[in-house]
N, C-alpha and C. Protein backbone atom coordinates (compact mmCIF):
# COMPACT_ATOMS: atom_id res chain seq x y z
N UNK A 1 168.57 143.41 73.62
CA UNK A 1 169.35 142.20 73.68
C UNK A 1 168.38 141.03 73.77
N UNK A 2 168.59 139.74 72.88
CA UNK A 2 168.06 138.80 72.74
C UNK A 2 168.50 137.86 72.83
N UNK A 3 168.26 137.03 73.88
CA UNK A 3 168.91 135.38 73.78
C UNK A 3 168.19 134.22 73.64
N UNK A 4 168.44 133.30 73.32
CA UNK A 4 167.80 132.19 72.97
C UNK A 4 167.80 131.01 72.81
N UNK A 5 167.92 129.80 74.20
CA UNK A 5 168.17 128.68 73.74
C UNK A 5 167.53 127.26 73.83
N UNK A 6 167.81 126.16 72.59
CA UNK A 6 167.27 125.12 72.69
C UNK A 6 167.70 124.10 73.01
N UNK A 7 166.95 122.52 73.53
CA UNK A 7 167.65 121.51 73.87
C UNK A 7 166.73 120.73 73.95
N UNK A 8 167.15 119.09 73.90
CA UNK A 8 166.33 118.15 73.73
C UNK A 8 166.59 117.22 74.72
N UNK A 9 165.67 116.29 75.47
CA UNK A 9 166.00 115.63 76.57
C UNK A 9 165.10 114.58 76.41
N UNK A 10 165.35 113.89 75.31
CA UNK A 10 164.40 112.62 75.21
C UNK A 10 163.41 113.21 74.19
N UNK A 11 161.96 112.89 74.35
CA UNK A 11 161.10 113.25 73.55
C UNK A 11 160.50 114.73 74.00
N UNK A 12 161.03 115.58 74.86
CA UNK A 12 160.74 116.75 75.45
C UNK A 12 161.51 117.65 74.30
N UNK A 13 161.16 118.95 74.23
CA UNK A 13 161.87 120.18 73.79
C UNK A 13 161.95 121.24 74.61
N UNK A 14 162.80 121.58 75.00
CA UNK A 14 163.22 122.79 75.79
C UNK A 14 163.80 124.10 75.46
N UNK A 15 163.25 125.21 75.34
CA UNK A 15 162.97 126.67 74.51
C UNK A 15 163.14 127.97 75.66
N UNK A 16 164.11 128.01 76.04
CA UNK A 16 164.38 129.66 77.27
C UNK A 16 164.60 130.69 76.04
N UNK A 17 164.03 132.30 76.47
CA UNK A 17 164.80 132.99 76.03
C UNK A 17 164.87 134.04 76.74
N UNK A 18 165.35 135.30 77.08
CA UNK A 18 165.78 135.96 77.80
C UNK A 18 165.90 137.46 76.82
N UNK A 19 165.01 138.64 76.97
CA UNK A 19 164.98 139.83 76.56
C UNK A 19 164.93 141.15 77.35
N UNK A 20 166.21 142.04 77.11
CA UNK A 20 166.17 142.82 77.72
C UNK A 20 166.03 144.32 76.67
N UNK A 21 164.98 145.15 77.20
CA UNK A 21 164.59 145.91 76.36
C UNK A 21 164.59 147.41 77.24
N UNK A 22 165.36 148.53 76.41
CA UNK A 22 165.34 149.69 77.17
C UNK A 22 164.65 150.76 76.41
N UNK A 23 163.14 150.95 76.43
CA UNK A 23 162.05 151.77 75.89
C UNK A 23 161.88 152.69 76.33
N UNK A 24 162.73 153.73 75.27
CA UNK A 24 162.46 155.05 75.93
C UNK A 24 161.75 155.91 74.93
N UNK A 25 161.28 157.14 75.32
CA UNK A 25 160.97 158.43 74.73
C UNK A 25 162.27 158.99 73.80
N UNK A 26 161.49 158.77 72.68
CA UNK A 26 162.80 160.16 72.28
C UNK A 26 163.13 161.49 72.10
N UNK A 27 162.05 161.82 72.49
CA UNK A 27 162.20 163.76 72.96
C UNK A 27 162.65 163.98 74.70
N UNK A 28 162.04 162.79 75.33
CA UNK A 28 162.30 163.53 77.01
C UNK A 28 163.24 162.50 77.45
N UNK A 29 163.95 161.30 76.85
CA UNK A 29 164.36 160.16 76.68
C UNK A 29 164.34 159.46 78.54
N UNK A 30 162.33 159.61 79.08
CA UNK A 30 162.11 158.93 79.59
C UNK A 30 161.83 157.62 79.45
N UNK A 31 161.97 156.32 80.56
CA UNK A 31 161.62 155.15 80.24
C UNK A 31 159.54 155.19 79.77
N UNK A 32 159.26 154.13 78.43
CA UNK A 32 157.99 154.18 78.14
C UNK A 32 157.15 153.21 79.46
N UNK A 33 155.88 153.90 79.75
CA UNK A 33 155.56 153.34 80.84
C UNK A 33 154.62 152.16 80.14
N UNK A 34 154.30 150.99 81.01
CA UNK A 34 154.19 149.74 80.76
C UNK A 34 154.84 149.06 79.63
N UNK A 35 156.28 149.25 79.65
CA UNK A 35 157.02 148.20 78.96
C UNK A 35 158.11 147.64 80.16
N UNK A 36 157.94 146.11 79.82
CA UNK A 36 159.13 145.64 81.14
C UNK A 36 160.01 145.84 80.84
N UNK A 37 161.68 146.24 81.30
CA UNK A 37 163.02 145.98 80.62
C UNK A 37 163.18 144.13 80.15
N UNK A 38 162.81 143.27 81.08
CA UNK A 38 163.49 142.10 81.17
C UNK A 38 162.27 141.04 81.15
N UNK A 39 162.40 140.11 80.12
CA UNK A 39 161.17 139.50 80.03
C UNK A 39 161.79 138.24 79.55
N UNK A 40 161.30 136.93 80.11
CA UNK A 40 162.21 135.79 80.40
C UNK A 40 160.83 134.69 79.76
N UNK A 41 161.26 133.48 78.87
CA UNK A 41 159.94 132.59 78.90
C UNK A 41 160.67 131.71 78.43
N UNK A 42 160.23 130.64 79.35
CA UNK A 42 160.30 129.17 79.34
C UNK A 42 159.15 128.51 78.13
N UNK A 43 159.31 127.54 77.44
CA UNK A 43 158.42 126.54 77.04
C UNK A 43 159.03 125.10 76.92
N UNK A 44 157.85 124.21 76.92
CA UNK A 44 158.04 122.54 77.03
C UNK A 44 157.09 122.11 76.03
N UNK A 45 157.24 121.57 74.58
CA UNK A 45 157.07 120.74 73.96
C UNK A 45 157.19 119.42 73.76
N UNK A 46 155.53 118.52 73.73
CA UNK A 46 156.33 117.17 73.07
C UNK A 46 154.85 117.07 72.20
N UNK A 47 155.37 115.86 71.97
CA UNK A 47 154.28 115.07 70.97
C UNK A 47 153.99 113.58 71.08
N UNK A 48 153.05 113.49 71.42
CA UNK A 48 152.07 112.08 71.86
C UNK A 48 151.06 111.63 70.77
N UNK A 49 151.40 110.76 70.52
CA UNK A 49 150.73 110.05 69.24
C UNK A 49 150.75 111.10 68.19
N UNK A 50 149.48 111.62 67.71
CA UNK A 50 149.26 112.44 66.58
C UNK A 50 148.97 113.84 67.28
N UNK A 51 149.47 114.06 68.35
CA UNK A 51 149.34 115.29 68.80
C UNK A 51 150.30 115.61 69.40
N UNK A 52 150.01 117.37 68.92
CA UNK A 52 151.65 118.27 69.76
C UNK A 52 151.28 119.00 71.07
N UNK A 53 152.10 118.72 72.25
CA UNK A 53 151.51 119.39 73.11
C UNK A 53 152.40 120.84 73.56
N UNK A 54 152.08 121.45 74.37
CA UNK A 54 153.60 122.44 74.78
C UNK A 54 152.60 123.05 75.88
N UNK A 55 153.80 123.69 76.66
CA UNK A 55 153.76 124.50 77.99
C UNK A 55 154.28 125.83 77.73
N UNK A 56 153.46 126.64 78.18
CA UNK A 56 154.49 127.80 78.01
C UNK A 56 154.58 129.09 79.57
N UNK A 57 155.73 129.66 80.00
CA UNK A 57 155.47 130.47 81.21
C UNK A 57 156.48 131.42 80.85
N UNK A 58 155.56 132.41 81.14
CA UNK A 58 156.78 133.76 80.96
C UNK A 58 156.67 134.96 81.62
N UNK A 59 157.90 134.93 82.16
CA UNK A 59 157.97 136.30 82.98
C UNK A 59 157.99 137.61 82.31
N UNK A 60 157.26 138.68 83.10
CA UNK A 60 157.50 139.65 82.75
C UNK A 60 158.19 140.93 83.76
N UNK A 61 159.25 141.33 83.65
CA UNK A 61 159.76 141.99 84.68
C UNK A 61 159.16 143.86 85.39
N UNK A 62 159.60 144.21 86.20
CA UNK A 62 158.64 145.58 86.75
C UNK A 62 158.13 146.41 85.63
N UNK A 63 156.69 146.92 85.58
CA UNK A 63 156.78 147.65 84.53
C UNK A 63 155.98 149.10 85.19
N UNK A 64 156.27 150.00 84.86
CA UNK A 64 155.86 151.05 85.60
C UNK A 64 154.50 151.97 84.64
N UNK A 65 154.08 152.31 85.92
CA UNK A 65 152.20 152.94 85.45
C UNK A 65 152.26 154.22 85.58
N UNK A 66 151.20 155.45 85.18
CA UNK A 66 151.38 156.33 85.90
C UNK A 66 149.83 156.25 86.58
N UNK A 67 150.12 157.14 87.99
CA UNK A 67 149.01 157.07 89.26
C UNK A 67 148.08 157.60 88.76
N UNK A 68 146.95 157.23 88.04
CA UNK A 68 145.67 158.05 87.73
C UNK A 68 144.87 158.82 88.47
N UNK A 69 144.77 158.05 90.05
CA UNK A 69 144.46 159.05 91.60
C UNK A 69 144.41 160.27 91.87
N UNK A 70 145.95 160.64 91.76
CA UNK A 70 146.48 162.18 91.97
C UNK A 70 146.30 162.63 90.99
């Protein structure tokens, strides 16, 4: 599932999107380890004179390892 939205607030651009992803195996149809289900990112665009600037932050939700230790 993919969402995605934009908006403008003056000379700013505003860019969320929101992905939820269920990565599994398809023989043992375990979850694949280091993939997040839920991964979220913000960005902020503008442009100042002859230049484009932007921000970008994005979450990434639990992602599971296996213990190399044991």
């Amino acid at each position: 599932v993919e969402a995605t939205a934009n908006f403008d607030t003056g000379p700013l651009t505003h860019t969320v999107s929101y992905d939820y992803v269920d990565a599994r195996n398809a023989i043992t149809d375990t979850p694949l380890l280091r993939r997040a289900k839920q991964q979220v990112k913000y960005q902020l665009d503008w442009q100042l004179y002859d230049f484009d600037w932007g921000i970008t932050y994005q979450y990434l939700g639990t992602r599971y390892d296996k213990d190399y230790s044991s």
